[in-house]
C-alpha atoms as a PDB file:
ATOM      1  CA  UNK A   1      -6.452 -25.613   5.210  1.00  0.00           C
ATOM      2  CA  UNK A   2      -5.937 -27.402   1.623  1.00  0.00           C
ATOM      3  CA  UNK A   3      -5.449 -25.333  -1.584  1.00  0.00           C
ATOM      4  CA  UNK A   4      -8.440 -25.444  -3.692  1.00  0.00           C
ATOM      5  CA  UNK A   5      -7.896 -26.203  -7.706  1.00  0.00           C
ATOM      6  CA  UNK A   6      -9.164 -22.923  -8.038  1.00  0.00           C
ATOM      7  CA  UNK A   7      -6.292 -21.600  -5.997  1.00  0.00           C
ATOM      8  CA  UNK A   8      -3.944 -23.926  -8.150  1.00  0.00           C
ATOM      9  CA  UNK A   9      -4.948 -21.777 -11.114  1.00  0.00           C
ATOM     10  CA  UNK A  10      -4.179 -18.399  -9.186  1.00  0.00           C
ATOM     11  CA  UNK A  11      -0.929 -19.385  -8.523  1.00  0.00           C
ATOM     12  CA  UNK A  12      -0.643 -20.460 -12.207  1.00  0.00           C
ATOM     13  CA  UNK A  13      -1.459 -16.618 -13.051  1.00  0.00           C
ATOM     14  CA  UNK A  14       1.059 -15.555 -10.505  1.00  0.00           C
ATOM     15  CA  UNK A  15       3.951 -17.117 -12.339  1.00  0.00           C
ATOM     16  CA  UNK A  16       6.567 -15.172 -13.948  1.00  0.00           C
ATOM     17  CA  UNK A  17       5.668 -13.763 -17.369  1.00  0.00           C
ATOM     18  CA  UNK A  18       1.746 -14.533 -17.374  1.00  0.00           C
ATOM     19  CA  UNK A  19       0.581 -10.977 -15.883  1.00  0.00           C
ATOM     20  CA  UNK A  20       4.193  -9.271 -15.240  1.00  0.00           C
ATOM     21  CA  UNK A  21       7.566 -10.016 -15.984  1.00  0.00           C
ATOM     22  CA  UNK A  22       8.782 -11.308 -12.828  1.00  0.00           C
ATOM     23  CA  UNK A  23       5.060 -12.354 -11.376  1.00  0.00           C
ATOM     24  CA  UNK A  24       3.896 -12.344  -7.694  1.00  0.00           C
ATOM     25  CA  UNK A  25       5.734 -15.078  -5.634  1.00  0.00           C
ATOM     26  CA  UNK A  26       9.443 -14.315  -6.002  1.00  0.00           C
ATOM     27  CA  UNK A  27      10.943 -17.879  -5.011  1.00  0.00           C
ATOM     28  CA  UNK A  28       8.494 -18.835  -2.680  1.00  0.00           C
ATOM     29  CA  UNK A  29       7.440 -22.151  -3.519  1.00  0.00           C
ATOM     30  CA  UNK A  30       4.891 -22.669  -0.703  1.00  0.00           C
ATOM     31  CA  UNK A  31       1.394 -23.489  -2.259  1.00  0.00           C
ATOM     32  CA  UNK A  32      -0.320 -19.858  -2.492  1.00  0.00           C
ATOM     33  CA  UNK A  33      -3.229 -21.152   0.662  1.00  0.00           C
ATOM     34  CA  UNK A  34       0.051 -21.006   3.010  1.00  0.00           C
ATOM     35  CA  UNK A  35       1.332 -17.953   2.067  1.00  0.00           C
ATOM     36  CA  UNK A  36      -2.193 -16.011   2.457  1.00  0.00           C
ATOM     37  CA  UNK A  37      -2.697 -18.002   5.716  1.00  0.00           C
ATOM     38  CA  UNK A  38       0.892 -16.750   7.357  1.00  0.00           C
ATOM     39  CA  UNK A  39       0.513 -13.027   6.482  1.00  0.00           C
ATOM     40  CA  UNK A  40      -2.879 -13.008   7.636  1.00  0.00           C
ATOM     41  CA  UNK A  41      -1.616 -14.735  11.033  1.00  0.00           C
ATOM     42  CA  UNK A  42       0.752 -11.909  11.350  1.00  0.00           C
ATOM     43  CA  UNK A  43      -2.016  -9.173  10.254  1.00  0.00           C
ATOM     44  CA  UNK A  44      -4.070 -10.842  13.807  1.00  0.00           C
ATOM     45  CA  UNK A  45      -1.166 -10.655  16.198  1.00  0.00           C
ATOM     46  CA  UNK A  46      -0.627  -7.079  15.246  1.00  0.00           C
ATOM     47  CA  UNK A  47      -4.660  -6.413  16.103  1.00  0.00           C
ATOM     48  CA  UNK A  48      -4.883  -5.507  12.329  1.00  0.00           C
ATOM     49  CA  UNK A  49      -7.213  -6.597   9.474  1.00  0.00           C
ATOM     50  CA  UNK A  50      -5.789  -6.716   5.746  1.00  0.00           C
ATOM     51  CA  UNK A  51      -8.815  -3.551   4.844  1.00  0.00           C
ATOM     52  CA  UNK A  52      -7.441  -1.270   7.893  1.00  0.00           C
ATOM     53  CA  UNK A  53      -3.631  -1.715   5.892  1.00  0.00           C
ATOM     54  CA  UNK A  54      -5.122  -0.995   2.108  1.00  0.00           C
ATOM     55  CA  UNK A  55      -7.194   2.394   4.179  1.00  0.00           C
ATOM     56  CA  UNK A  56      -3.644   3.629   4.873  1.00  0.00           C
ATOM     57  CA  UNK A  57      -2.388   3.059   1.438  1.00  0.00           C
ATOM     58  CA  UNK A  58      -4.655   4.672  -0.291  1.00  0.00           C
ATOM     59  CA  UNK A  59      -4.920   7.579   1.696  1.00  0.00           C
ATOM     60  CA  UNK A  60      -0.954   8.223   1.514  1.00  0.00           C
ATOM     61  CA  UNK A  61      -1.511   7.375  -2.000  1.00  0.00           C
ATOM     62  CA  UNK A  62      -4.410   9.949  -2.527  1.00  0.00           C
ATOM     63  CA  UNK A  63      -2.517  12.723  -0.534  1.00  0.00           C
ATOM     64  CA  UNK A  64       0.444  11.840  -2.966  1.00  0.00           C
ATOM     65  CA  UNK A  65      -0.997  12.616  -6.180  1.00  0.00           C
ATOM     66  CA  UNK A  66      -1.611  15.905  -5.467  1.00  0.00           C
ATOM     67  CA  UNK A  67       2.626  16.210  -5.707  1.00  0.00           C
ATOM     68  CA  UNK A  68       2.457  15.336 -10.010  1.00  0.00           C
ATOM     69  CA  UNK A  69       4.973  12.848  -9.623  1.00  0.00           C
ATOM     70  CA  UNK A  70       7.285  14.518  -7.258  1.00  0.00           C
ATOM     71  CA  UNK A  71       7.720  14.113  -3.956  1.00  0.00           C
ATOM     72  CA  UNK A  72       5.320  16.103  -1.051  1.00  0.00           C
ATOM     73  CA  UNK A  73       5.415  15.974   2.497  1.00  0.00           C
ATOM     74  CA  UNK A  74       2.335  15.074   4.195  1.00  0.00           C
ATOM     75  CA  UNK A  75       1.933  15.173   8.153  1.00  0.00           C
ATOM     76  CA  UNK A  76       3.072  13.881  10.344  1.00  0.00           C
ATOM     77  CA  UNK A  77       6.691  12.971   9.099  1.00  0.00           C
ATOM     78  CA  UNK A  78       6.141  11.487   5.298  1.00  0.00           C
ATOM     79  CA  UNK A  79       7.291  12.185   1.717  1.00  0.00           C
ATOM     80  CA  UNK A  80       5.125  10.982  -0.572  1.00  0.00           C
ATOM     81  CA  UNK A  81       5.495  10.701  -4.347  1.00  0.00           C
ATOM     82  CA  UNK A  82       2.839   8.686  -6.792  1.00  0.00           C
ATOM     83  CA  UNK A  83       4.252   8.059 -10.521  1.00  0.00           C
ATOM     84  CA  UNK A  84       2.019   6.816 -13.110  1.00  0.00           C
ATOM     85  CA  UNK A  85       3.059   4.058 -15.347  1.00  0.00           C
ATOM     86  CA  UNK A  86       1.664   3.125 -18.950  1.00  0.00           C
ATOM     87  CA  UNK A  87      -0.669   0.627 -18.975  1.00  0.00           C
ATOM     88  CA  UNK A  88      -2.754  -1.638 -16.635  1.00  0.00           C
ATOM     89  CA  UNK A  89      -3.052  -5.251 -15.291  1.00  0.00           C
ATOM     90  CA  UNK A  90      -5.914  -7.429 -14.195  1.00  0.00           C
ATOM     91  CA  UNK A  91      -6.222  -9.158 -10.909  1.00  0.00           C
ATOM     92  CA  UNK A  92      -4.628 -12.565 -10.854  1.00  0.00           C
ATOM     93  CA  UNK A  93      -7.460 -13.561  -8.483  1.00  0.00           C
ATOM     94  CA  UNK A  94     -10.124 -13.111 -11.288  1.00  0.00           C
ATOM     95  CA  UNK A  95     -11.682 -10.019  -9.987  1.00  0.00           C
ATOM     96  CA  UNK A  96     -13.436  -7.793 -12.186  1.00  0.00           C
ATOM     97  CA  UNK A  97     -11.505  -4.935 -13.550  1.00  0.00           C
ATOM     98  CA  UNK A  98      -8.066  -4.014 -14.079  1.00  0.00           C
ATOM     99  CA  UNK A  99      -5.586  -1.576 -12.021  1.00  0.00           C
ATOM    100  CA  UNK A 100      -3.292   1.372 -13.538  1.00  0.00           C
ATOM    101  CA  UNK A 101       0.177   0.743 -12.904  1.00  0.00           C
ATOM    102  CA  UNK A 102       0.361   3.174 -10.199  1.00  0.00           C
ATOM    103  CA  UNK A 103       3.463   3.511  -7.515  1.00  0.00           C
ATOM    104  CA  UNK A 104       3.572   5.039  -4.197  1.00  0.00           C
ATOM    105  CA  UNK A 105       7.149   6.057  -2.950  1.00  0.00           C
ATOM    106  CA  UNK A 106       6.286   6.546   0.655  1.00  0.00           C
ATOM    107  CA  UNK A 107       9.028   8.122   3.271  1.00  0.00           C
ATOM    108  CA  UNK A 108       8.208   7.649   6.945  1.00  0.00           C
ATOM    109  CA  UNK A 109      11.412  10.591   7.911  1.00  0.00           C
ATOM    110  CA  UNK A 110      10.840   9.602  11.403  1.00  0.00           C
ATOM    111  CA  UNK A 111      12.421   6.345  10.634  1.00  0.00           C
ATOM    112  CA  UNK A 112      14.189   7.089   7.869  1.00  0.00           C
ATOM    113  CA  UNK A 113      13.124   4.196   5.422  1.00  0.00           C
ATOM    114  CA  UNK A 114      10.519   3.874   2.681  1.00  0.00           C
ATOM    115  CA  UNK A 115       8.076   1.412   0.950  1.00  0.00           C
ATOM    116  CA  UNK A 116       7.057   1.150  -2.490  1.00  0.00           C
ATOM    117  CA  UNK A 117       3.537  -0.019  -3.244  1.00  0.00           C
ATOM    118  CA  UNK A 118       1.200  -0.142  -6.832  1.00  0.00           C
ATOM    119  CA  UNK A 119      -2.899  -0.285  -6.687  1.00  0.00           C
ATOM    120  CA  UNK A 120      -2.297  -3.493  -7.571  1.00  0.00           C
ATOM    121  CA  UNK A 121      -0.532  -4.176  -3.921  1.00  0.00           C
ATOM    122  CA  UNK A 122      -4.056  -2.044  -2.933  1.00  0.00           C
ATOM    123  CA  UNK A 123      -6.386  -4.351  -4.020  1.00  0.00           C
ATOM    124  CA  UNK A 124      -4.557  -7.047  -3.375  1.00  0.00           C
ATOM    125  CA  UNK A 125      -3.681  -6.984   0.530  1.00  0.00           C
ATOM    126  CA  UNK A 126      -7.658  -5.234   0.884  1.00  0.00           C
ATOM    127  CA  UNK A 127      -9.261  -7.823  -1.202  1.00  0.00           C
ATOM    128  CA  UNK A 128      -7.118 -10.952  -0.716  1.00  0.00           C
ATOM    129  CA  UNK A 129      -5.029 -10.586   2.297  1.00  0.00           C
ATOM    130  CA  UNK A 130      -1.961 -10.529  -0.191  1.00  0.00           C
ATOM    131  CA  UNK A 131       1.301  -9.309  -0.133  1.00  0.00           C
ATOM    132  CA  UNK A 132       3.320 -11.465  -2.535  1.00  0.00           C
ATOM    133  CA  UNK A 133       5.459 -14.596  -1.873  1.00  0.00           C
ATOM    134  CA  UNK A 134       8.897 -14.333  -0.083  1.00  0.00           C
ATOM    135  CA  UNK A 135      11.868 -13.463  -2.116  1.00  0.00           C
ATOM    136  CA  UNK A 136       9.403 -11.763  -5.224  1.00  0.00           C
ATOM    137  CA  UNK A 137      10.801  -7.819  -5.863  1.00  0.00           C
ATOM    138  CA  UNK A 138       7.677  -6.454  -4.559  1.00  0.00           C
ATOM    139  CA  UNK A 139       6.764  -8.196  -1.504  1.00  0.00           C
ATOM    140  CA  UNK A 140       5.051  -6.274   1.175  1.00  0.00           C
ATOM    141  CA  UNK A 141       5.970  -7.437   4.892  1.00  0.00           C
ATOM    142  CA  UNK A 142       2.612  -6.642   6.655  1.00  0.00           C
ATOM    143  CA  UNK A 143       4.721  -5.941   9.910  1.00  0.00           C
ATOM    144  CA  UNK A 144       7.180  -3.500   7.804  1.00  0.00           C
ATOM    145  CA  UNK A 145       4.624  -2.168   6.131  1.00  0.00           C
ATOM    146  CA  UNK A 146       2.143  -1.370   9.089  1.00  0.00           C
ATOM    147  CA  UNK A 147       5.354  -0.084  10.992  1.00  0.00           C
ATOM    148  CA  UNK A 148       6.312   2.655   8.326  1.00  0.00           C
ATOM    149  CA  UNK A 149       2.832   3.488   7.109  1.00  0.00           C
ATOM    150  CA  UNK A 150       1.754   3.566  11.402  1.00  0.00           C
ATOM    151  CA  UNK A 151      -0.997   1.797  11.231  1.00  0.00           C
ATOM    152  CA  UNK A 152      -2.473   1.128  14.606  1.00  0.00           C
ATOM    153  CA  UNK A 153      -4.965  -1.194  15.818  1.00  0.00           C
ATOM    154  CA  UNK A 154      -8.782   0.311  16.119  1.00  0.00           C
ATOM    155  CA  UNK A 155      -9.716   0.282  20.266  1.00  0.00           C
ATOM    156  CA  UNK A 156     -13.013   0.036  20.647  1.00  0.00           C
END
């Protein structure tokens, strides 16, 4: 698939210092089309889709909050803490609103690591099949992440 010159001027957003300091691709320097189209190849081989993955961040993050910026456990074998940043960013993909600088510590103790993850990372993986370009601070394997948030496939 060829990038679009709309997705030219998506990646443009994604740079460093448009929308954060250190932007969404790290030092990836594929053309934003490939990176979407490889994470969403490994979403398929894991019998996932990109909305099932956002599901299970929110509802860590939602079982979080109720913790006020600490950590809480929540079954079966996760410590959860959500911290609330000032201020708020809009969507380098050009959707409508903008997203509180939210983040979600979440500790799978059964394996004994931990992912970070903001609303924007939400929206972003559920909307867009995005999980920021190799090498950026707060890339989001989808393999890593599905293994410590244990997200299974839906058998129907």
């Amino acid at each position: 698939m060829k990038q679009t010159v709309q997705m030219d001027r998506i990646q443009e957003k994604m740079q460093p210092g448009i929308y954060t300091r250190d932007g969404f691709l790290g030092t990836d320097r594929r053309k934003l089309i490939d990176i979407l189209i490889e994470d969403d190849e490994a979403v398929k081989r894991m019998d996932l889709n990109h909305q099932q993955i956002a599901q299970r961040m929110i509802e860590l993050r939602d079982a979080g909050m109720r913790g006020l910026g600490e950590f809480i456990n929540v079954e079966p074998h996760y410590e959860v803490r959500v911290v609330s940043v000032r201020g708020k960013l809009p969507c380098p993909f050009g959707d409508p609103g903008i997203f509180p600088k939210t983040n979600t510590v979440v500790r799978n103790t059964a394996l004994d690591r931990e992912v970070t993850y903001t609303d924007m990372h939400i929206h972003m993986v559920g909307s867009h099949g995005f999980y920021e370009g190799k090498g950026s601070p707060f890339r989001l394997e989808p393999g890593v992440l599905a293994e410590l948030l244990d997200i299974q496939p839906i058998r129907e």
